[in-house]
Protein backbone atom coordinates (compact mmCIF):
# COMPACT_ATOMS: atom_id res chain seq x y z
CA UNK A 1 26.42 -14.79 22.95
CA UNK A 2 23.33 -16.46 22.68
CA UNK A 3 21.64 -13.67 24.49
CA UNK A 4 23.09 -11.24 21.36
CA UNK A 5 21.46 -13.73 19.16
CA UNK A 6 17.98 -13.71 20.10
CA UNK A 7 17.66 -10.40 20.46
CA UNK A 8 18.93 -9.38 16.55
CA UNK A 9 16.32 -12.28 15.41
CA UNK A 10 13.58 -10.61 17.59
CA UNK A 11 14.32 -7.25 16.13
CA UNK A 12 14.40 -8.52 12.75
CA UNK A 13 10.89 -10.19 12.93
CA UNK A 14 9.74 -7.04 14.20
CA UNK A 15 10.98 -5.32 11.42
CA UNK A 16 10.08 -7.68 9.09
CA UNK A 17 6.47 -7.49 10.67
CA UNK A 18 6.47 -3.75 10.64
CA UNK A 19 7.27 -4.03 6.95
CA UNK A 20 4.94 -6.13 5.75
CA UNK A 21 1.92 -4.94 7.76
CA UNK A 22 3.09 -1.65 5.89
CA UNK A 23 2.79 -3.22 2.48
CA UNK A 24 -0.60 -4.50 3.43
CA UNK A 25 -1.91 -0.92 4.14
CA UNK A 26 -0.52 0.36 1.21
CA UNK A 27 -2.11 -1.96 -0.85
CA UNK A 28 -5.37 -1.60 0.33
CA UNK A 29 -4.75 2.18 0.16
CA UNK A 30 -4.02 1.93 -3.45
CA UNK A 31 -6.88 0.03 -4.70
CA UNK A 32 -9.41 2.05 -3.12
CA UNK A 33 -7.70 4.89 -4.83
CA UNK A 34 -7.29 2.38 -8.27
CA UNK A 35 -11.54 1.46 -7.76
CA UNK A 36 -12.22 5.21 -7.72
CA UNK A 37 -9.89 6.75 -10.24
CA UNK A 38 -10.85 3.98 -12.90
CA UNK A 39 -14.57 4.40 -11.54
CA UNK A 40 -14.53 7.74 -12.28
CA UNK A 41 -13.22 8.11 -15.94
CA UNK A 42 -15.15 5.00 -17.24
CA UNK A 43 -18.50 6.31 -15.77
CA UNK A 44 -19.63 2.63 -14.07
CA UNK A 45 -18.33 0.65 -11.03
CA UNK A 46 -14.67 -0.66 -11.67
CA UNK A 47 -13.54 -3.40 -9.18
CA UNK A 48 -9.20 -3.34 -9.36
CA UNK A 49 -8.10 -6.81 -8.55
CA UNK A 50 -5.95 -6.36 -5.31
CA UNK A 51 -3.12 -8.71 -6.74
CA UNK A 52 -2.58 -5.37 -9.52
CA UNK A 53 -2.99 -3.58 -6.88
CA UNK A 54 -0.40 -5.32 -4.57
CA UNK A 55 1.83 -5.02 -7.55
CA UNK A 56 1.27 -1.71 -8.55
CA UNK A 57 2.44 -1.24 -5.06
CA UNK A 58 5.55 -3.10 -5.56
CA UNK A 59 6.26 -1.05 -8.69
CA UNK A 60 6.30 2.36 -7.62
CA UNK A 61 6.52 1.98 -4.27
CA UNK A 62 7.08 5.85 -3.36
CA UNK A 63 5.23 7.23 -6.30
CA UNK A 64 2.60 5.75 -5.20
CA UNK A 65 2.37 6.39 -1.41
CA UNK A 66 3.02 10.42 -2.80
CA UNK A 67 -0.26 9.44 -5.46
CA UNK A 68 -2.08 8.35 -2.72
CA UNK A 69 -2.08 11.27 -0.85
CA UNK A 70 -2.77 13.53 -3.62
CA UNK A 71 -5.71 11.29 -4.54
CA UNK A 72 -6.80 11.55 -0.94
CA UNK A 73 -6.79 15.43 -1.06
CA UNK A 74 -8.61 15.65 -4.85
CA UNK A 75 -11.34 13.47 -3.76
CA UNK A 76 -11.82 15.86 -0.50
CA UNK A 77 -12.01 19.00 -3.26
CA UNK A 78 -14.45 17.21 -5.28
């Protein structure tokens, strides 16, 4: 039994790990692509807090991992 045990806690911290070290990417993903987007349309250097950007994140959590890619191909194109 205890043998059960250990190994559900070890797969949950490695899930739990995979998750957040998922979230962290993400995040950083989406405020390079926040820094350039607002960059662009203001004309001047924008700087995107990564706290808005953690909770953009949070937010729209698949909207934005679909924006991110799109954002990634446009700003190949331009």
């Amino acid at each position: 039994m205890k043998n059960n045990t250990l190994a559900g806690c070890l797969i949950t911290l490695i899930i739990g790990t995979f998750i957040v070290l998922i979230f962290i990417g993400l995040t950083f993903w989406t405020d390079r692509t926040l820094d350039f987007w607002c960059s662009y349309f203001s004309g001047h250097t924008i700087n995107v807090p990564l706290w808005l950007s953690a909770l953009t994140s949070i937010i729209s959590n698949g909207v934005m991992l679909i924006l991110n890619i799109i954002s990634e191909i446009v700003r190949l194109c331009m």
